[in-house]
N, C-alpha and C. Protein backbone atom coordinates (compact mmCIF):
# COMPACT_ATOMS: atom_id res chain seq x y z
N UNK A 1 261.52 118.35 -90.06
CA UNK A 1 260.22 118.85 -90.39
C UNK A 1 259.41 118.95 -89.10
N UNK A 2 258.83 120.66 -88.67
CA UNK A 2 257.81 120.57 -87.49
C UNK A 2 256.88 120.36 -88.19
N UNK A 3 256.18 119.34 -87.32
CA UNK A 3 254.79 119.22 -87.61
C UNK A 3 253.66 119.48 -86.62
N UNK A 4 252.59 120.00 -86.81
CA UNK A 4 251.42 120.44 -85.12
C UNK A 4 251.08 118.65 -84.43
N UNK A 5 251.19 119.32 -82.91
CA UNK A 5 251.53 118.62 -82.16
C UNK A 5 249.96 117.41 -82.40
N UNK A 6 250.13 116.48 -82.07
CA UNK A 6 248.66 115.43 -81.92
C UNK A 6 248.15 115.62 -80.69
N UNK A 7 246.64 115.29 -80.45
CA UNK A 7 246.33 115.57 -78.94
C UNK A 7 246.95 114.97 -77.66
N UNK A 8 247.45 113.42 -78.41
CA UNK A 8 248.36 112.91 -77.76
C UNK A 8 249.67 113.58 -77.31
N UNK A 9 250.11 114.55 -77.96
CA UNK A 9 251.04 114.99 -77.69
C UNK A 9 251.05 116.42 -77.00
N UNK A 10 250.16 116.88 -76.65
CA UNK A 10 250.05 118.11 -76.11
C UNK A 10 248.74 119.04 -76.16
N UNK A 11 248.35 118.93 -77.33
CA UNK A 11 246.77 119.43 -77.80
C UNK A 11 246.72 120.19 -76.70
N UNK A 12 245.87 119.49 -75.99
CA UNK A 12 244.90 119.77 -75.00
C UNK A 12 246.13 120.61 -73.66
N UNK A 13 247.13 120.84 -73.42
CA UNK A 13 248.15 121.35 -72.81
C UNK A 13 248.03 123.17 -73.67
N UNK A 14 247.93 122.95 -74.96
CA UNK A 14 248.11 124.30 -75.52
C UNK A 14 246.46 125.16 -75.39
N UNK A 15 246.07 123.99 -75.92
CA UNK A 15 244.52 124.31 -76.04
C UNK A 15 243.93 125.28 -74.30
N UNK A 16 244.39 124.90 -73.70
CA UNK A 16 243.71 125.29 -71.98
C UNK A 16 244.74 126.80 -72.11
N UNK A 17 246.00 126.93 -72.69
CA UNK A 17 246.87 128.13 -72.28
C UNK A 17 245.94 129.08 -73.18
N UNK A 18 245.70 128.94 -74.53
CA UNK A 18 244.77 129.75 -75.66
C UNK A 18 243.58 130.30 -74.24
N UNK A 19 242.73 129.30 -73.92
CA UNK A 19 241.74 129.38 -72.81
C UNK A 19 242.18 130.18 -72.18
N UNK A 20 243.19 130.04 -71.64
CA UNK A 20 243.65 130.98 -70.41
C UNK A 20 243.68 132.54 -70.57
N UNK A 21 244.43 132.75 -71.73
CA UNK A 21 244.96 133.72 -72.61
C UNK A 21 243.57 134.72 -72.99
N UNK A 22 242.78 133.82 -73.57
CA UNK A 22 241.31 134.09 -74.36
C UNK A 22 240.14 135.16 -72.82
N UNK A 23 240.70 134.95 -71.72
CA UNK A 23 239.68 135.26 -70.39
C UNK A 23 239.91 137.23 -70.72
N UNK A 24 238.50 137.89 -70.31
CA UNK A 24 239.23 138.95 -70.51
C UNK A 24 239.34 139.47 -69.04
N UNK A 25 240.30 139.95 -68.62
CA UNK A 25 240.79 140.96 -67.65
C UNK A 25 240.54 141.98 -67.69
N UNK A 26 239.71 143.00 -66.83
CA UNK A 26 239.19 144.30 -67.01
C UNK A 26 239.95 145.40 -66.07
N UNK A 27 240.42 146.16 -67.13
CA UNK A 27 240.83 147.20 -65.88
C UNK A 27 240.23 148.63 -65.93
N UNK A 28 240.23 149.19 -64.81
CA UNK A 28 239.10 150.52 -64.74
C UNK A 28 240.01 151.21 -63.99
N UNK A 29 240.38 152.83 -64.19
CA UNK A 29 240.65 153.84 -63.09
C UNK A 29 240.24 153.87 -62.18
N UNK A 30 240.35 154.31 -61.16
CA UNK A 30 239.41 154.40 -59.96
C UNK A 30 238.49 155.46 -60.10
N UNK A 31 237.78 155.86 -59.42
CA UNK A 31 236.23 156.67 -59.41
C UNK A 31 235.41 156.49 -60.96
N UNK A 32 235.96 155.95 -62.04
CA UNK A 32 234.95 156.11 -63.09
C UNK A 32 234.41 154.26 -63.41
N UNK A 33 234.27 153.75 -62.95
CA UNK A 33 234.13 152.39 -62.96
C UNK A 33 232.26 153.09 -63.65
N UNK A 34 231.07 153.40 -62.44
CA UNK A 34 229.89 153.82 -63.29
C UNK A 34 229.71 154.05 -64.63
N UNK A 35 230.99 155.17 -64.79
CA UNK A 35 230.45 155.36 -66.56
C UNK A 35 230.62 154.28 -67.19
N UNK A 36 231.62 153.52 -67.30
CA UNK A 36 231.84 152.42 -67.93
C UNK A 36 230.72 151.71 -67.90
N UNK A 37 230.64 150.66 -66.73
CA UNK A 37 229.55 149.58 -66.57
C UNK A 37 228.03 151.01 -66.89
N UNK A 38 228.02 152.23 -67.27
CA UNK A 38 226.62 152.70 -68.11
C UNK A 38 226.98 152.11 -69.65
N UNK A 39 228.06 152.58 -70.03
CA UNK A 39 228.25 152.47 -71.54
C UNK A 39 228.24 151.26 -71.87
N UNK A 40 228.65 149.99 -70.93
CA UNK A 40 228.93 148.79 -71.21
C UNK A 40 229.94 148.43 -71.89
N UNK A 41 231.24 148.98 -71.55
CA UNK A 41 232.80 148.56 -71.94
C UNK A 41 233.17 148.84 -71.12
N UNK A 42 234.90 148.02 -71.03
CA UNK A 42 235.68 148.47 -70.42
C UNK A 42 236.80 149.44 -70.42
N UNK A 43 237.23 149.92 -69.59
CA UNK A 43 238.34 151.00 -69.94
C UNK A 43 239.48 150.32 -70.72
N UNK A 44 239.52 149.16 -69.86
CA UNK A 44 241.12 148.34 -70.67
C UNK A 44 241.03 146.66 -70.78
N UNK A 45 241.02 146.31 -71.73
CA UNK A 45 241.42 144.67 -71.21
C UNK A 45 243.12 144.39 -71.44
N UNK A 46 243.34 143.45 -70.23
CA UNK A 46 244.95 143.45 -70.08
C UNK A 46 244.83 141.95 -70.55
N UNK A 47 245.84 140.97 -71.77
CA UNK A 47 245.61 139.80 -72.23
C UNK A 47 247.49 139.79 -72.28
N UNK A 48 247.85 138.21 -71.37
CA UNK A 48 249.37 138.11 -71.54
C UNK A 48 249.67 139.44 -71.16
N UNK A 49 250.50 140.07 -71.74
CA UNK A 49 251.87 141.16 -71.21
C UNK A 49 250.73 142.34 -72.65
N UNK A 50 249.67 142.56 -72.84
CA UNK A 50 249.42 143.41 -73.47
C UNK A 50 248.32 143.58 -72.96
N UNK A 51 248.25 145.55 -73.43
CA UNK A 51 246.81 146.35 -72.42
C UNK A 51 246.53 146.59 -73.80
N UNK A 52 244.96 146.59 -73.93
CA UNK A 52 243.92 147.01 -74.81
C UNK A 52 243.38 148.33 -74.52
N UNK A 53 243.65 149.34 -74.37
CA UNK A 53 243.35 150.25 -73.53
C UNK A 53 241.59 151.08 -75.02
N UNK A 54 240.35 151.03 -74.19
CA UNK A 54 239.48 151.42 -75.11
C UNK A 54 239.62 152.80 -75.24
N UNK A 55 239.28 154.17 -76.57
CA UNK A 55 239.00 155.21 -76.78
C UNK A 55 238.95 155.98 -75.41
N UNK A 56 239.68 157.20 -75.39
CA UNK A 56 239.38 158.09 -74.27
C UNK A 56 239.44 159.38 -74.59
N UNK A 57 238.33 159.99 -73.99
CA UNK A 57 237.81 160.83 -74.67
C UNK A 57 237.74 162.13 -73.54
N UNK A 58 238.24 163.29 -73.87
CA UNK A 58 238.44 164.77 -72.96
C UNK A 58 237.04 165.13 -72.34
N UNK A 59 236.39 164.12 -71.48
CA UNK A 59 235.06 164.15 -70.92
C UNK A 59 235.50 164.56 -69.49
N UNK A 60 234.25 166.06 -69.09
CA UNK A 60 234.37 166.34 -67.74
C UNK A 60 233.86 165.40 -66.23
N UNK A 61 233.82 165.41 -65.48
CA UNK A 61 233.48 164.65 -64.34
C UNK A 61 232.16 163.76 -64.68
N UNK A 62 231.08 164.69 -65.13
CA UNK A 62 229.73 164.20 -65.52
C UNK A 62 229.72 163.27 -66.95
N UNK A 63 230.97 163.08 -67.17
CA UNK A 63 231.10 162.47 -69.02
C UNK A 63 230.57 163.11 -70.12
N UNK A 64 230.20 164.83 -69.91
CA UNK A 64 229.97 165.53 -71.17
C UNK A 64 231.30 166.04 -71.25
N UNK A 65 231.29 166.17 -72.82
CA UNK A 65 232.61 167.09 -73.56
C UNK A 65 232.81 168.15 -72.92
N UNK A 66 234.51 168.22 -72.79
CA UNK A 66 234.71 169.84 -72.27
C UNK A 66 234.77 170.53 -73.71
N UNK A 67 234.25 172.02 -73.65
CA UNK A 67 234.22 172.28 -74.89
C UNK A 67 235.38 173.14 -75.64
N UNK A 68 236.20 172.96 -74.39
CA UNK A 68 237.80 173.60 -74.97
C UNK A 68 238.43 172.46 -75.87
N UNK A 69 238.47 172.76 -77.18
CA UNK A 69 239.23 171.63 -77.63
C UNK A 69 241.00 171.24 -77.34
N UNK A 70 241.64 172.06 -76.69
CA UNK A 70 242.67 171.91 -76.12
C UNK A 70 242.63 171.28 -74.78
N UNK A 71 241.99 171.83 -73.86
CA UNK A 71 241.67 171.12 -72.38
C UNK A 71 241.06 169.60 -72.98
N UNK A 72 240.08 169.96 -73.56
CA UNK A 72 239.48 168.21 -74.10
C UNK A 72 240.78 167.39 -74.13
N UNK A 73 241.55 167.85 -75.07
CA UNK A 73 243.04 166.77 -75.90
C UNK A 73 243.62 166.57 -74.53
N UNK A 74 243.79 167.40 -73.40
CA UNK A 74 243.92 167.43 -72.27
C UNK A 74 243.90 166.61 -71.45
N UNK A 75 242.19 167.10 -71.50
CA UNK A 75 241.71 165.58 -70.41
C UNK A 75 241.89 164.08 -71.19
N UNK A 76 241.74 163.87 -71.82
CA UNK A 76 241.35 162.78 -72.77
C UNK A 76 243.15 161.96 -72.20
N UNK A 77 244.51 162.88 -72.46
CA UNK A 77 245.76 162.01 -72.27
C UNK A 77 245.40 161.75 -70.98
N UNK A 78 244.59 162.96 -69.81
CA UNK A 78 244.59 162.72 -68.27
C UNK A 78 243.78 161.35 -67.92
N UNK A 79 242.85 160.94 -68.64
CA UNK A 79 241.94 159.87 -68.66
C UNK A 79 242.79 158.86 -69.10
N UNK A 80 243.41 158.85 -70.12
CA UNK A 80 244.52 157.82 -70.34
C UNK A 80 245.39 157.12 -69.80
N UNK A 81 246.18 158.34 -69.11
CA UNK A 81 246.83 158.29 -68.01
C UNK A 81 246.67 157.36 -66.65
N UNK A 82 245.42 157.50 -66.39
CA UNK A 82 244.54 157.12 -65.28
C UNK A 82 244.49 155.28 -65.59
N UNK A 83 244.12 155.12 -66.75
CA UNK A 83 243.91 153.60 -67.55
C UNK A 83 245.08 153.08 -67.26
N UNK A 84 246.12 153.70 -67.75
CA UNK A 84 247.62 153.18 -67.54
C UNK A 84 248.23 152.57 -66.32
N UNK A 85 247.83 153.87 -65.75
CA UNK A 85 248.00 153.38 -64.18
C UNK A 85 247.32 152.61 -63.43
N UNK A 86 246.24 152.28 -63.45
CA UNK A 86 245.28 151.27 -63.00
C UNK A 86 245.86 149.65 -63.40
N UNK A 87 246.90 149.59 -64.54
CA UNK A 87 247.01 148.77 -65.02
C UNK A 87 248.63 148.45 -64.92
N UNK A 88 248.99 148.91 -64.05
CA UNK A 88 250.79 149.04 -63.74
C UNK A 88 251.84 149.86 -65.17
N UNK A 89 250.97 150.13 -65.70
CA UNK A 89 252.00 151.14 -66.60
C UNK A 89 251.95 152.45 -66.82
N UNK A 90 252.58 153.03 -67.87
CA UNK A 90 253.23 154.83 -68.09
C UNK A 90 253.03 154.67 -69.83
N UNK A 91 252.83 155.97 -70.24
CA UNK A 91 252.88 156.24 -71.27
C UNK A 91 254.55 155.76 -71.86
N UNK A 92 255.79 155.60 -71.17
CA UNK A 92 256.50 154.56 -71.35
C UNK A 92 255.90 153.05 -72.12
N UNK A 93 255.34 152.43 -72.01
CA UNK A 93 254.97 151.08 -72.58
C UNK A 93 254.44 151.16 -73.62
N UNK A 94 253.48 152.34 -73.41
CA UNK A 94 252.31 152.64 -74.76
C UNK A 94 253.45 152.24 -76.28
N UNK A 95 253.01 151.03 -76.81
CA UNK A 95 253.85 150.69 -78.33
C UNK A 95 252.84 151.68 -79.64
N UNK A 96 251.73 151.43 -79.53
CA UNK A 96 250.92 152.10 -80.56
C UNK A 96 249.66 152.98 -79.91
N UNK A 97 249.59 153.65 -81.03
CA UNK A 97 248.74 155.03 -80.99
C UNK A 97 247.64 155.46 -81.80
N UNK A 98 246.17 155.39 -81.34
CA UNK A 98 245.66 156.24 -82.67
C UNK A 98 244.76 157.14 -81.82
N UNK A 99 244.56 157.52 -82.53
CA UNK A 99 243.71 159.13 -82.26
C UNK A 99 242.74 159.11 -83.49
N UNK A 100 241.51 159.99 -83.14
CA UNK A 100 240.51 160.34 -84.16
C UNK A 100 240.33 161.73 -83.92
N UNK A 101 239.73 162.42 -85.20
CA UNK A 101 240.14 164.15 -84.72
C UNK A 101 238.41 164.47 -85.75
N UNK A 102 237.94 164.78 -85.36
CA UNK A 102 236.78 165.86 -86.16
C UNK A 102 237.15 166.93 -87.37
N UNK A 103 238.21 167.08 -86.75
CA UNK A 103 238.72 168.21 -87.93
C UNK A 103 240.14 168.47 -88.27
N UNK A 104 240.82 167.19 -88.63
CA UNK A 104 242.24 167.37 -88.10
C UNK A 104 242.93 168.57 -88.99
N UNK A 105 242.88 169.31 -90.03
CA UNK A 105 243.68 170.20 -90.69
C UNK A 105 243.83 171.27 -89.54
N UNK A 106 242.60 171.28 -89.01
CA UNK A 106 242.59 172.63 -87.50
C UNK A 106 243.17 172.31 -86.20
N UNK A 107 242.74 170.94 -86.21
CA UNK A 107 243.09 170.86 -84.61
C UNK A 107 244.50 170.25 -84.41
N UNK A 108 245.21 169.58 -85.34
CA UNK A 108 246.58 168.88 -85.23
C UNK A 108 247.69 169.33 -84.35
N UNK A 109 247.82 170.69 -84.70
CA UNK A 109 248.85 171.53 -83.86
C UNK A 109 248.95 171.55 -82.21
N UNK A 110 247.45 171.87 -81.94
CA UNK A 110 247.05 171.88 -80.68
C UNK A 110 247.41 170.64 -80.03
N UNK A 111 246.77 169.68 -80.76
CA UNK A 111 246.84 167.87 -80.55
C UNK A 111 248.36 167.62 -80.03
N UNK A 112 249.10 168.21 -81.10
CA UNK A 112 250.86 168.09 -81.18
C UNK A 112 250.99 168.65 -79.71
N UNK A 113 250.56 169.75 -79.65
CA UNK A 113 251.15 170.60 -78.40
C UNK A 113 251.09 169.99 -77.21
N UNK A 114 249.91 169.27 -76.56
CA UNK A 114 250.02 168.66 -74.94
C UNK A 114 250.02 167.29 -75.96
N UNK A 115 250.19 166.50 -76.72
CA UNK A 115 250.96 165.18 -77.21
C UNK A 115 252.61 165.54 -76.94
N UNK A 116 253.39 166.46 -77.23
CA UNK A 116 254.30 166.23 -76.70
C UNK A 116 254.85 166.81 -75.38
N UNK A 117 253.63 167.43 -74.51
CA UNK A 117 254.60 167.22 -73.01
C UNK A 117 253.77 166.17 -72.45
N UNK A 118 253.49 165.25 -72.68
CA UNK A 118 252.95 163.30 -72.22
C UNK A 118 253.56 162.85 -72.56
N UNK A 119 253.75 162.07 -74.15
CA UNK A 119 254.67 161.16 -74.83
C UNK A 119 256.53 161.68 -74.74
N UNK A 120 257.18 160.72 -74.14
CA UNK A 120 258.20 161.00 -73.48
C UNK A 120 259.41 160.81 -75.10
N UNK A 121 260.54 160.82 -74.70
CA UNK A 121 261.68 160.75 -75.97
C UNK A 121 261.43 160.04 -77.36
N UNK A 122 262.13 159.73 -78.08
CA UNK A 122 262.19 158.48 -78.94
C UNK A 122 262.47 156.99 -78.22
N UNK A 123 262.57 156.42 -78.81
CA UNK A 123 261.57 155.54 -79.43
C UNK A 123 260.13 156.12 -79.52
N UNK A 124 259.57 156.64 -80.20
CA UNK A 124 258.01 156.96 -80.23
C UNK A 124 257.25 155.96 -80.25
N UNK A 125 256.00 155.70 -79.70
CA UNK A 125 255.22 154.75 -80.57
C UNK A 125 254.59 154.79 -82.23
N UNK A 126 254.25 154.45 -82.58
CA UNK A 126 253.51 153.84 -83.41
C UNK A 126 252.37 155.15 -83.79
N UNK A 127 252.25 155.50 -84.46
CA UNK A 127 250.80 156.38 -84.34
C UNK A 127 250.15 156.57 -85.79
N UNK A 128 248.67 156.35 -85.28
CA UNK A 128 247.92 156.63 -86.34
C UNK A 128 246.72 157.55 -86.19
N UNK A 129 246.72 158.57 -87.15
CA UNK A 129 245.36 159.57 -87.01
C UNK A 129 244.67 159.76 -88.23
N UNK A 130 243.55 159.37 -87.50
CA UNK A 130 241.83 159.20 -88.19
C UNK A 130 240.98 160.33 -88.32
N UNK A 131 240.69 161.24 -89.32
CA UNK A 131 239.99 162.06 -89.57
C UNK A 131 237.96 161.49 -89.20
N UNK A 132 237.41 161.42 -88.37
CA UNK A 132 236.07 161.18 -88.72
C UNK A 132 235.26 162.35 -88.61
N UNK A 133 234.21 162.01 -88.51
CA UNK A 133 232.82 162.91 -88.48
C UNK A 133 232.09 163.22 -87.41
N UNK A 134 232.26 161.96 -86.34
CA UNK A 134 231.50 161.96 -85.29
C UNK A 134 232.04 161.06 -83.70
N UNK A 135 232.63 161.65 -83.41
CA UNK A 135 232.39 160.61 -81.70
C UNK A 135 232.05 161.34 -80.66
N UNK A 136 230.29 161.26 -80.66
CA UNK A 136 229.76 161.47 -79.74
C UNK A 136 229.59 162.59 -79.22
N UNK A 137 229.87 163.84 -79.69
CA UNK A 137 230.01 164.99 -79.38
C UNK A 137 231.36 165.36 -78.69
N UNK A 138 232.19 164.97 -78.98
CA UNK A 138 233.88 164.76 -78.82
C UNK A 138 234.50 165.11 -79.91
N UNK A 139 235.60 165.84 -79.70
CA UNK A 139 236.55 166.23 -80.97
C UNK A 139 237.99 165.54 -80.78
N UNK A 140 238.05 164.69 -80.19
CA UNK A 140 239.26 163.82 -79.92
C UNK A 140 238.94 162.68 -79.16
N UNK A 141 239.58 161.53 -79.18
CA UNK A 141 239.44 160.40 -78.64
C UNK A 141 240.92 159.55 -79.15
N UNK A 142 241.44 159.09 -77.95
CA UNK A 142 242.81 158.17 -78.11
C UNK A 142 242.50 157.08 -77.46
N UNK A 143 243.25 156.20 -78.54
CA UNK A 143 242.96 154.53 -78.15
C UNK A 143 244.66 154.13 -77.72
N UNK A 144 245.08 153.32 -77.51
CA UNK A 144 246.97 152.72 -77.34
C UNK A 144 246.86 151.14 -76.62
N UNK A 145 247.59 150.67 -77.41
CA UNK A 145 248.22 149.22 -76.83
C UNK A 145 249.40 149.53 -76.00
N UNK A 146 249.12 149.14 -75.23
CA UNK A 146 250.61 149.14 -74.12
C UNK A 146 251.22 147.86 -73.71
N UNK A 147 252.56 147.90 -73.83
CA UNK A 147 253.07 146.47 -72.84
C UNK A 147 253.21 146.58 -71.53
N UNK A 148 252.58 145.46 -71.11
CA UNK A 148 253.11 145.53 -69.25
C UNK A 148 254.05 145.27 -68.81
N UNK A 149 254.73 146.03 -68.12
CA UNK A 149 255.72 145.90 -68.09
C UNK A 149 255.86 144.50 -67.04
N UNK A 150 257.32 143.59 -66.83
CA UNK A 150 257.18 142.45 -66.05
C UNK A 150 257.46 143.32 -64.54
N UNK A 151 257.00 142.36 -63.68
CA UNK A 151 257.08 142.40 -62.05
C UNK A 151 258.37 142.54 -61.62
N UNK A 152 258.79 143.49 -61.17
CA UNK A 152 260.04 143.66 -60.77
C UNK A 152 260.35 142.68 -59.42
């Protein structure tokens, strides 16, 4: 029979790794660090061997929408991209996927179209897509958990 450890027995040994674990790690692309610290998030928090990577969205240099909704879906993987790499990984690691779409019966195809020259063979990740109403004057936005890969 396991039973949880007593403080005598470790507690406080597990308790400090949780601590450790619990710190967040911020990672940012290079040149867009401003928008972020405006919006007050981060691009990614990296916790253990997993990236949190936040919503990214097909925003031009100035952070307004491009209003091509294809270039948007565009920029938005190129912004992704950027997260990834800041953070030692590739759309390789990415395990899960979601996306939000404004209008997905219209825009899916397009979405499909530069989604598959980024996302590389099978194994696919994980993916989930969210029909909403509103982000921000954006018609796409992708979020993904990635694993890091270990230190060669």
């Amino acid at each position: 029979m396991n039973a949880s450890p007593t403080p005598e027995q470790g507690f406080r040994r597990d308790r400090r790794k949780e601590t450790d674990m619990a710190k967040r790690d911020a990672v940012f692309p290079p040149g867009r660090q401003a928008l972020y610290d405006n919006h007050r998030y981060s691009a990614a928090i990296r916790s253990g061997d997993l990236l949190f990577v936040s919503g990214q969205v097909g925003s031009r240099e100035d952070g307004s929408p491009e209003p091509d909704y294809t270039k948007q879906v565009q920029l938005a993987f190129d912004r992704l991209a950027a997260v990834l790499r800041a953070a030692g990984c590739s759309f390789d690691d990415v395990v899960d996927v979601t996306t939000f779409h404004t209008d997905p019966e219209r825009q899916f195809s397009a979405m499909m179209a530069v989604r598959d020259t980024v996302i590389g063979p099978p194994p696919y990740p994980n993916w989930t897509a969210v029909g909403v109403t509103w982000l921000a004057g954006f018609d796409f936005e992708i979020k993904v958990i990635a694993r890091i890969p270990a230190p060669a």
